[in-house]
PDB file of N, CA and C in Angstrom:
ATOM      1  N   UNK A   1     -61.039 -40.035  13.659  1.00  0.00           N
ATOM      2  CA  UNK A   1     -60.463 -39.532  14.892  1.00  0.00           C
ATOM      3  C   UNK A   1     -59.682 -38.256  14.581  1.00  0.00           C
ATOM      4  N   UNK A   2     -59.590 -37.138  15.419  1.00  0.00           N
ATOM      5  CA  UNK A   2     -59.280 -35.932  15.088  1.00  0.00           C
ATOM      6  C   UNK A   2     -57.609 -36.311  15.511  1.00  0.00           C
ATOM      7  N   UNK A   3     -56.683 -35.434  14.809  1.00  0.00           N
ATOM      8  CA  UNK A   3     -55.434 -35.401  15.719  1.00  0.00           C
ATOM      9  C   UNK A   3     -55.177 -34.128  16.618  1.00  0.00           C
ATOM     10  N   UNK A   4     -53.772 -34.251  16.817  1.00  0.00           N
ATOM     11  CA  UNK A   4     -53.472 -33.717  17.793  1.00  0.00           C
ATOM     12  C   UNK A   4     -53.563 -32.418  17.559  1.00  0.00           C
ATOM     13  N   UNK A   5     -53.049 -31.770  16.658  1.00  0.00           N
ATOM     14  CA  UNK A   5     -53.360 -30.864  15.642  1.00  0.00           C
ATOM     15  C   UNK A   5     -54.710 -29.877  15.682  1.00  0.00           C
ATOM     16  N   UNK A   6     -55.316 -31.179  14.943  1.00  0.00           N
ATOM     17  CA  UNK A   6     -56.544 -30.823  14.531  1.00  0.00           C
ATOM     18  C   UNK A   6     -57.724 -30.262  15.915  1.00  0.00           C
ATOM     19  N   UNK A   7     -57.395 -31.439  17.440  1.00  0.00           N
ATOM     20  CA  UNK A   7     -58.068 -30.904  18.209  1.00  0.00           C
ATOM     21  C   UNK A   7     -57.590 -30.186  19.378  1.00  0.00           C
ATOM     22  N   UNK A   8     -56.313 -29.475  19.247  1.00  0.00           N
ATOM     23  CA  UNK A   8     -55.909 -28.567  19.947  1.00  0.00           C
ATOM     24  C   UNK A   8     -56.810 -26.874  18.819  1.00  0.00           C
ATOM     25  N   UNK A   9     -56.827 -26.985  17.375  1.00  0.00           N
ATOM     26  CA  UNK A   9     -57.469 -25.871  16.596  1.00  0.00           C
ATOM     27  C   UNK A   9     -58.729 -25.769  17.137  1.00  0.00           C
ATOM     28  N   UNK A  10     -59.012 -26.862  17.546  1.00  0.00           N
ATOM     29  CA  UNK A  10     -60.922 -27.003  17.394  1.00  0.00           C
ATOM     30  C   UNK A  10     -61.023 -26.648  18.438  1.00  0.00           C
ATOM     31  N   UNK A  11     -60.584 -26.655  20.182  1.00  0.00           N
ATOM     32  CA  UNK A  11     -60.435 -26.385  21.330  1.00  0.00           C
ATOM     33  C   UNK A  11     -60.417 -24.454  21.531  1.00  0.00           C
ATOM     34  N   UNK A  12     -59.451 -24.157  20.483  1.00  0.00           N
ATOM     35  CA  UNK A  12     -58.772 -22.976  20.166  1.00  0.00           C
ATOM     36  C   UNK A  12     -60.017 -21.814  19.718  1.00  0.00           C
ATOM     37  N   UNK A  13     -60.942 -22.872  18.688  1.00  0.00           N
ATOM     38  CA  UNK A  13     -61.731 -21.740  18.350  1.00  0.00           C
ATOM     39  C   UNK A  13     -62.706 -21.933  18.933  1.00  0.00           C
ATOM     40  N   UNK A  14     -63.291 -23.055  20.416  1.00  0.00           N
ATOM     41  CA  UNK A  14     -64.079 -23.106  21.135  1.00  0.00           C
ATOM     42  C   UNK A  14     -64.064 -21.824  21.653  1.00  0.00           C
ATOM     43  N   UNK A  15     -62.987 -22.384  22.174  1.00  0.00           N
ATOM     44  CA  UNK A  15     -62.550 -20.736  23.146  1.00  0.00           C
ATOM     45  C   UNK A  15     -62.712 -19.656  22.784  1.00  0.00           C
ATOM     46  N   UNK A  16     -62.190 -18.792  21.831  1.00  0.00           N
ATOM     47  CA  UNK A  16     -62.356 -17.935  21.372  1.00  0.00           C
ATOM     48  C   UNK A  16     -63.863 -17.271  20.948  1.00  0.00           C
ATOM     49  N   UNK A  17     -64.735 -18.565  20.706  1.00  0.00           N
ATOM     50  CA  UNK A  17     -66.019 -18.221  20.335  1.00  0.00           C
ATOM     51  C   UNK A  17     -66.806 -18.062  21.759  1.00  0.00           C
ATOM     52  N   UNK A  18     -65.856 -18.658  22.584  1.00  0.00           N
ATOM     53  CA  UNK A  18     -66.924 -18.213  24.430  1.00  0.00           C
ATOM     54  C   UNK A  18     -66.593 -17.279  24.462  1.00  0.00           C
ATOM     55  N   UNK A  19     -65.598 -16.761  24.286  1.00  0.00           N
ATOM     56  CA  UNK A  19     -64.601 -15.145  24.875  1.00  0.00           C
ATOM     57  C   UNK A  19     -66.129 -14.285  23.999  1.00  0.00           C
ATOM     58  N   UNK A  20     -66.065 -14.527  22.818  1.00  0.00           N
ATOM     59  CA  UNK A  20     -66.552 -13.286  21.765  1.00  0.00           C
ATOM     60  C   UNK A  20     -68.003 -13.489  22.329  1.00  0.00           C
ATOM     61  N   UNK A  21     -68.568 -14.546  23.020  1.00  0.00           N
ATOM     62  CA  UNK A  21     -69.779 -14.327  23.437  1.00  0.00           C
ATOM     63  C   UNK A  21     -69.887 -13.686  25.026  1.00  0.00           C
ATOM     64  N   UNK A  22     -68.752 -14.000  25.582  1.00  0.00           N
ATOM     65  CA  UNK A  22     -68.800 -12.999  27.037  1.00  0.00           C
ATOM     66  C   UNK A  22     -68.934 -11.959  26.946  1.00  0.00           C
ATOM     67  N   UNK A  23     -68.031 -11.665  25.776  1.00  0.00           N
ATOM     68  CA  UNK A  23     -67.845  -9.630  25.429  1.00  0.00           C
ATOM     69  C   UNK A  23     -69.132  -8.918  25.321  1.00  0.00           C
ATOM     70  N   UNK A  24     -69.768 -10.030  24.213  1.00  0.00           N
ATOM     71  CA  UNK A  24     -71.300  -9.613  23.706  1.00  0.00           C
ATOM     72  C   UNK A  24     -72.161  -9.983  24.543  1.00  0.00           C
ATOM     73  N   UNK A  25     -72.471 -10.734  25.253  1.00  0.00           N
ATOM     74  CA  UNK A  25     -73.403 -10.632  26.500  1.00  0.00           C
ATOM     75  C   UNK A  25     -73.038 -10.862  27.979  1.00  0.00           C
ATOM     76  N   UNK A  26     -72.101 -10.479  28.072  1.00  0.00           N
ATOM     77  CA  UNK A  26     -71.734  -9.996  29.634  1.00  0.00           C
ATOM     78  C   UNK A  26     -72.466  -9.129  30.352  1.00  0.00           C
ATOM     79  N   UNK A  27     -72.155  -7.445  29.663  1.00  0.00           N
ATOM     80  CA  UNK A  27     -72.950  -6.874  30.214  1.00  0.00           C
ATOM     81  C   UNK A  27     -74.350  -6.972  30.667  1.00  0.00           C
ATOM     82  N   UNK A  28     -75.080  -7.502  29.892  1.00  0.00           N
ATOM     83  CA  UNK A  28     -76.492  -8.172  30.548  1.00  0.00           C
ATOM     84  C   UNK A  28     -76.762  -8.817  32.069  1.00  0.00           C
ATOM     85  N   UNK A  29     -75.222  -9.527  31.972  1.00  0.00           N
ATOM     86  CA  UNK A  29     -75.321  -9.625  33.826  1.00  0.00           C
ATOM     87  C   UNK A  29     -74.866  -8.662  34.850  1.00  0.00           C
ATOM     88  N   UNK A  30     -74.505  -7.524  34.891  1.00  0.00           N
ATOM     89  CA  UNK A  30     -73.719  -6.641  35.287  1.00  0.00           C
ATOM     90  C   UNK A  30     -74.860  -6.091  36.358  1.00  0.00           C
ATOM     91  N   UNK A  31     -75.832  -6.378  36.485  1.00  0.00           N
ATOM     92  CA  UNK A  31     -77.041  -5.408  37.349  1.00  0.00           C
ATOM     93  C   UNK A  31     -76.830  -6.983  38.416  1.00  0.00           C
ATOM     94  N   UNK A  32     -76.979  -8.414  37.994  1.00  0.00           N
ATOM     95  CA  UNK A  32     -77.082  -9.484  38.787  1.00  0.00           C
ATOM     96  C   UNK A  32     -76.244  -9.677  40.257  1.00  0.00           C
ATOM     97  N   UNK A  33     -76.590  -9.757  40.870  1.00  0.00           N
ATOM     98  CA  UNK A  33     -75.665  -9.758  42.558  1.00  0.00           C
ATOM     99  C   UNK A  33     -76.091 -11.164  43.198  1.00  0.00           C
ATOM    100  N   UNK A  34     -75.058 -11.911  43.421  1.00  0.00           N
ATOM    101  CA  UNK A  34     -75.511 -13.087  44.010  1.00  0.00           C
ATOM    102  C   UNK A  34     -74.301 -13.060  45.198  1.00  0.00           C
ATOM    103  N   UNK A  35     -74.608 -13.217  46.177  1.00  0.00           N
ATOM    104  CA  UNK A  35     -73.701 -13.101  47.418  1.00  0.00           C
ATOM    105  C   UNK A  35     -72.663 -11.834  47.674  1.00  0.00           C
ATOM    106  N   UNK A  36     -73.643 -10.624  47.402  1.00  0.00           N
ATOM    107  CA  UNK A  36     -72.510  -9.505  46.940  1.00  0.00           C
ATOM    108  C   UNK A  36     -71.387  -9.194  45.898  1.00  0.00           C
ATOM    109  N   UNK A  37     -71.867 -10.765  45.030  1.00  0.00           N
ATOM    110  CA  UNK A  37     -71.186 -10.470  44.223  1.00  0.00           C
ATOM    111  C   UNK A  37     -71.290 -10.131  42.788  1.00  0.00           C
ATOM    112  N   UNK A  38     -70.891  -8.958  42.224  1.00  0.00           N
ATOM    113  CA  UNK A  38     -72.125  -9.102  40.461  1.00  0.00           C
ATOM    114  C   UNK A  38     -71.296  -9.859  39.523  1.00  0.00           C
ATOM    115  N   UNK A  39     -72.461 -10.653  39.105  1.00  0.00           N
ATOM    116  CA  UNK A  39     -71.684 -11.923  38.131  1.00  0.00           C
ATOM    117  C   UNK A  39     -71.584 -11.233  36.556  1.00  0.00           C
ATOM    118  N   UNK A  40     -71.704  -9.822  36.748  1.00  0.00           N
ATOM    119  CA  UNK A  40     -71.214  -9.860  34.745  1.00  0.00           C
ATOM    120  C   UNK A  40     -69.894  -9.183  34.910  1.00  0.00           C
ATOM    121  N   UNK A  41     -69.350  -8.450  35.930  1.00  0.00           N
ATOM    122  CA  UNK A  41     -67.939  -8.116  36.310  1.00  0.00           C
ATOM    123  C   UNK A  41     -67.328  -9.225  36.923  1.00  0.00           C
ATOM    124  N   UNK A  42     -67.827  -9.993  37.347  1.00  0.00           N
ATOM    125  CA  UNK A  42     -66.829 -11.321  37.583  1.00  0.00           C
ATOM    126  C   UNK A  42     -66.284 -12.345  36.004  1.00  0.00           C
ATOM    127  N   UNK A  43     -67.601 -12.199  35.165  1.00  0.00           N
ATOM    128  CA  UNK A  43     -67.609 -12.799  34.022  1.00  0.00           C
ATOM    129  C   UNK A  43     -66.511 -11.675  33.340  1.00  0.00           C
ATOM    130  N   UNK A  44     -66.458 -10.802  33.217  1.00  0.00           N
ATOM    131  CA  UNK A  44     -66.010 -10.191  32.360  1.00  0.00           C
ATOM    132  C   UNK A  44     -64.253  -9.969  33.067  1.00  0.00           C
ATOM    133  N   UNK A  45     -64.095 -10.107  33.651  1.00  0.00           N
ATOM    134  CA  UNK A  45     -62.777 -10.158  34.611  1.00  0.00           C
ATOM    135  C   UNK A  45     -62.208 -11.659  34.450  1.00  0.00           C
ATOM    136  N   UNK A  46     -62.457 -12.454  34.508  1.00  0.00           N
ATOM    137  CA  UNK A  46     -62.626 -14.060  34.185  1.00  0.00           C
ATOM    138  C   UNK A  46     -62.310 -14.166  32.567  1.00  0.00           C
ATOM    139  N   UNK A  47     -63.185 -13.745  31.592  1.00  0.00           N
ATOM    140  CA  UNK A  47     -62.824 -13.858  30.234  1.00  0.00           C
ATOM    141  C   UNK A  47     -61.607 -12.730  29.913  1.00  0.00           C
ATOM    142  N   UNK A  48     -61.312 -11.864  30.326  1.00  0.00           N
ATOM    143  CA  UNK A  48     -59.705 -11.566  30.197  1.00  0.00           C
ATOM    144  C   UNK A  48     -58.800 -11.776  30.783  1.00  0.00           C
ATOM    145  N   UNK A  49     -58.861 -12.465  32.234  1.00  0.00           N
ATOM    146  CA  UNK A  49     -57.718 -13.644  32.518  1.00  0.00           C
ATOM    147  C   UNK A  49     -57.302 -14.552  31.426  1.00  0.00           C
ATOM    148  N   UNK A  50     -58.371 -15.339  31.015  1.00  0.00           N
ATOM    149  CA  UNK A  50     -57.961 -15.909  29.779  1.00  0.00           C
ATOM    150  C   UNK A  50     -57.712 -15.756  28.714  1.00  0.00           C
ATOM    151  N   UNK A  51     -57.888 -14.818  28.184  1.00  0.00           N
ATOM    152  CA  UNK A  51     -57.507 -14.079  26.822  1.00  0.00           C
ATOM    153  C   UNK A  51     -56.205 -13.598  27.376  1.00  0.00           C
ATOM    154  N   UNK A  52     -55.591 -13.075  28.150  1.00  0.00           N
ATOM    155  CA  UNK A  52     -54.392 -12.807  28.812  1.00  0.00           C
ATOM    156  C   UNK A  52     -53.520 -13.518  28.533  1.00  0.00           C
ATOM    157  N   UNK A  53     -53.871 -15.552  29.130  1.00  0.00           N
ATOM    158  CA  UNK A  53     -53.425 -16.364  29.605  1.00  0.00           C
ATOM    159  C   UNK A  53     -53.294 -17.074  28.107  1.00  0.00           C
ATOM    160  N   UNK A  54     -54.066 -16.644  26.997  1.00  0.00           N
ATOM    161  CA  UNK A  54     -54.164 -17.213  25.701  1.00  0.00           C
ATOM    162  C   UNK A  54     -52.726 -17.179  25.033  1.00  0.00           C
ATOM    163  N   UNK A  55     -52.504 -15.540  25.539  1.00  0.00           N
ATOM    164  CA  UNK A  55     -51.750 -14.986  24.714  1.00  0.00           C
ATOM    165  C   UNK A  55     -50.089 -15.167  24.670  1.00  0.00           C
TER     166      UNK A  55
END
């Protein structure tokens, strides 16, 4: 069983490893529009709320 510790780190570098994959393929959605809205500037607006919110 992990502790408390251990799976707040493991959570930590989940995260961090989604962030580093938004950065790197975000832009790929940036042309996509679904209800007027483009989902790689929503994505990419979204992953620095949280990197913000990390910090």
């Amino acid at each position: 069983m992990l502790s408390k510790l251990s799976k707040s780190n493991y959570l930590f570098q989940l995260l961090m490893l989604f962030l580093i994959l938004i950065f790197v393929f975000g832009r790929a959605f940036i042309g996509i529009s679904i209800f007027g809205f483009r989902i790689g500037e929503l994505i990419v607006a979204f992953s620095l709320l949280l990197t913000l919110g990390a910090l």
